[in-house]
C-alpha atoms as a PDB file:
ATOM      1  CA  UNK A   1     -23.474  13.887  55.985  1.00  0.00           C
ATOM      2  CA  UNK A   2     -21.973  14.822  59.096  1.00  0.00           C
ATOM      3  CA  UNK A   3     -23.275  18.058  58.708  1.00  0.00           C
ATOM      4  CA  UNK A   4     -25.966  19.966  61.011  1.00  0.00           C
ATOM      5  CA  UNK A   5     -29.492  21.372  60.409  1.00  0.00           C
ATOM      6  CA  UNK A   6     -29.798  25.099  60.362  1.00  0.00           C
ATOM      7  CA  UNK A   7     -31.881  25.995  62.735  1.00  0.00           C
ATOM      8  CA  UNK A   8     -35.211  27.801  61.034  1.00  0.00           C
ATOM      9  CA  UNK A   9     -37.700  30.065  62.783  1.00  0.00           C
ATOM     10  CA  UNK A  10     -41.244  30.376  61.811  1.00  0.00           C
ATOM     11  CA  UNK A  11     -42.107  34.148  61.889  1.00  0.00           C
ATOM     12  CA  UNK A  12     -43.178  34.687  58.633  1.00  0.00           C
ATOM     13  CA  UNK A  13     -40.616  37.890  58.098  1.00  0.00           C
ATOM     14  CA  UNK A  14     -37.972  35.491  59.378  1.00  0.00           C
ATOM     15  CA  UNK A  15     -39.038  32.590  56.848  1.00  0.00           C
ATOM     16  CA  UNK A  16     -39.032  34.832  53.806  1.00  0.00           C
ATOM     17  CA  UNK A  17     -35.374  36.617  54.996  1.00  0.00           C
ATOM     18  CA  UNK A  18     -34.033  32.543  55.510  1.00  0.00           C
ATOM     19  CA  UNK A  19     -35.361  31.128  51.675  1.00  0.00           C
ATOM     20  CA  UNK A  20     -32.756  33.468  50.271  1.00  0.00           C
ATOM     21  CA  UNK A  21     -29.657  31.900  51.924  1.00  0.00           C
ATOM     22  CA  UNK A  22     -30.871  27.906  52.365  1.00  0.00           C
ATOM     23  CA  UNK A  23     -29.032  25.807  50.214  1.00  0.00           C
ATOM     24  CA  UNK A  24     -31.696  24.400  48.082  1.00  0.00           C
ATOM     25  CA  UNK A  25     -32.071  22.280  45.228  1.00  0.00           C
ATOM     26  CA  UNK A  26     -34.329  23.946  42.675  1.00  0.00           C
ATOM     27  CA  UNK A  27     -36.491  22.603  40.380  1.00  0.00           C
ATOM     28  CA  UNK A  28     -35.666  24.713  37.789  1.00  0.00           C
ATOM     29  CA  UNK A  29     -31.990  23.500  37.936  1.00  0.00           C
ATOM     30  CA  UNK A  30     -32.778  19.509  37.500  1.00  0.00           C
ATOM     31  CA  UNK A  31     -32.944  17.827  34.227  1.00  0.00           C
ATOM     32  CA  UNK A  32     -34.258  14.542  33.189  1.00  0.00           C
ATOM     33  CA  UNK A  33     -31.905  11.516  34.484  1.00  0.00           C
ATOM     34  CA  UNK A  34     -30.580  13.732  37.513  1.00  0.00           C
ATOM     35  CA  UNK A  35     -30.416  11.987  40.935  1.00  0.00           C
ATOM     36  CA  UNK A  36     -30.813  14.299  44.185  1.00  0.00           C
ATOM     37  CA  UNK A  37     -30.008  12.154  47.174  1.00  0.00           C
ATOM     38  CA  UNK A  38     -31.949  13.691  50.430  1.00  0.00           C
ATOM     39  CA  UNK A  39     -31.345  12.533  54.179  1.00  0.00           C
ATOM     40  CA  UNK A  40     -33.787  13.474  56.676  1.00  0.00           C
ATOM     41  CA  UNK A  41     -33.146  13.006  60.408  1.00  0.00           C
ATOM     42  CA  UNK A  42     -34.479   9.732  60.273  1.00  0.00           C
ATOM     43  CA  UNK A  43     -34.485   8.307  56.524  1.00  0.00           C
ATOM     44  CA  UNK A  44     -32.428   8.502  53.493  1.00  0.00           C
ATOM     45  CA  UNK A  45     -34.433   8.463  49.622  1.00  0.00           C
ATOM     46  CA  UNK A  46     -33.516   8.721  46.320  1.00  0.00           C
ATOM     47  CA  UNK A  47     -35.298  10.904  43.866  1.00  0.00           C
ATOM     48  CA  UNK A  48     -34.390  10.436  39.811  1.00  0.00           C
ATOM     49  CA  UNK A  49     -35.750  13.166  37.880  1.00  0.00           C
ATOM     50  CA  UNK A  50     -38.137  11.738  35.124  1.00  0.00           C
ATOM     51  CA  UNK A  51     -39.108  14.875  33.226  1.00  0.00           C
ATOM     52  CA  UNK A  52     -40.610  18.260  34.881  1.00  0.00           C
ATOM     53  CA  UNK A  53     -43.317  17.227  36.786  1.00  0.00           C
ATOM     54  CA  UNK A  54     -42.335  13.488  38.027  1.00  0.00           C
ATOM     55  CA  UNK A  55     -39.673  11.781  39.914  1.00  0.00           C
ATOM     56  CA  UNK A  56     -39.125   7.859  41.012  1.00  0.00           C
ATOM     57  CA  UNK A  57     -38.643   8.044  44.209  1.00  0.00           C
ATOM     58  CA  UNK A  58     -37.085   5.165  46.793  1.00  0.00           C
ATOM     59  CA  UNK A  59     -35.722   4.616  50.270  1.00  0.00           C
ATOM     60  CA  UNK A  60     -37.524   6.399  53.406  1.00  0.00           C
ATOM     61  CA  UNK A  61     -41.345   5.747  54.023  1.00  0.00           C
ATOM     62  CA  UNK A  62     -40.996   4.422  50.180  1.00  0.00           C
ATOM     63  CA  UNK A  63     -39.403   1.247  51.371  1.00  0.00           C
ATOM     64  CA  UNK A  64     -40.519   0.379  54.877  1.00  0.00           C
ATOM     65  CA  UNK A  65     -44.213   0.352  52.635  1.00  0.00           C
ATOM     66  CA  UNK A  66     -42.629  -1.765  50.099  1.00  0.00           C
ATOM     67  CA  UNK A  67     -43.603   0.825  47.411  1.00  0.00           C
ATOM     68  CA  UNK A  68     -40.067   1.525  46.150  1.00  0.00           C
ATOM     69  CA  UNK A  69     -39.376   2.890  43.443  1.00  0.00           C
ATOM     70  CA  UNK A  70     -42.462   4.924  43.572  1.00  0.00           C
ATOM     71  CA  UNK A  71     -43.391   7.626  40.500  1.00  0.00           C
ATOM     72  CA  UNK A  72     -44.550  10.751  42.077  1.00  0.00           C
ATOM     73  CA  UNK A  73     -44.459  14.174  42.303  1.00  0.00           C
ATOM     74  CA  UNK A  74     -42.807  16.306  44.497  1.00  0.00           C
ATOM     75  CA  UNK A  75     -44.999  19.860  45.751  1.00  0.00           C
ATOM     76  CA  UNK A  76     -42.075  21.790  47.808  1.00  0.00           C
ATOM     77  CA  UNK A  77     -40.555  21.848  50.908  1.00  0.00           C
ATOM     78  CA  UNK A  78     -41.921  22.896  53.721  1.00  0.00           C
ATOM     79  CA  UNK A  79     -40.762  24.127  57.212  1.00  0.00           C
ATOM     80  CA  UNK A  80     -42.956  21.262  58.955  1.00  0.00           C
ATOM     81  CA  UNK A  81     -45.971  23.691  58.793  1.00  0.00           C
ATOM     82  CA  UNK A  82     -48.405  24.931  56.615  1.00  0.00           C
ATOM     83  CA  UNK A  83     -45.869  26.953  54.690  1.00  0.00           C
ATOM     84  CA  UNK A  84     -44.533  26.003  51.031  1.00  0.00           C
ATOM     85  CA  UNK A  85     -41.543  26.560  49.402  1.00  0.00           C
ATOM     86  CA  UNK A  86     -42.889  25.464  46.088  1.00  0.00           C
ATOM     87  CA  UNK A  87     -39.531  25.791  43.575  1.00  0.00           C
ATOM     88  CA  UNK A  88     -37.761  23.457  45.402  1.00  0.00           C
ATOM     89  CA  UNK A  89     -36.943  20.195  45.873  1.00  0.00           C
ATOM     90  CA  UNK A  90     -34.850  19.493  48.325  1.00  0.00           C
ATOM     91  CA  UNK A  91     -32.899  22.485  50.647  1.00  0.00           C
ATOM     92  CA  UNK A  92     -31.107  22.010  54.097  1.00  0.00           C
ATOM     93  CA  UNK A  93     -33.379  22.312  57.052  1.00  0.00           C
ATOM     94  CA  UNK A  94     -37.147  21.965  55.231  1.00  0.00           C
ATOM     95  CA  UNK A  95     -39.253  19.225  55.236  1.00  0.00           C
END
């Protein structure tokens, strides 16, 4: 906490140049039981890694719908657009 959003462009040439240097939590790099704790500028959630694919997920939207824990998946970030960053699941400044 405490700490500020990068702020991200969205030129496509810019976008691919940024992914290399976000800090990012990839997929690749959890493991069944691992907790990732993401804050958004308006909501805090809790994911717990249940295998590959699936996650239970609380806090956030999650909790004002009184749907937490919630098992889901999780796609990607995304830079509040159309674009994907599919390998990840969590990285400073994406959606």
């Amino acid at each position: 906490m405490g700490q500020s959003m990068p702020v991200l462009t969205h030129n496509l040439d810019k976008i691919v140049e940024q992914a290399e240097r976000l800090q990012q939590v990839r997929r690749s790099e959890l493991v069944p039981g691992d907790i990732v704790m993401v804050y958004t500028r308006n909501s805090q959630y809790i994911l717990k890694v249940l295998d590959g694919q699936h996650y239970l997920v609380s806090g956030g939207w999650f909790d004002n719908e009184g749907l937490s824990p919630m098992k889901t998946t999780v796609m990607g970030c995304s830079w509040g657009g159309s674009i994907l960053k599919v390998d990840i699941v969590a990285a400073c400044g994406l959606c």
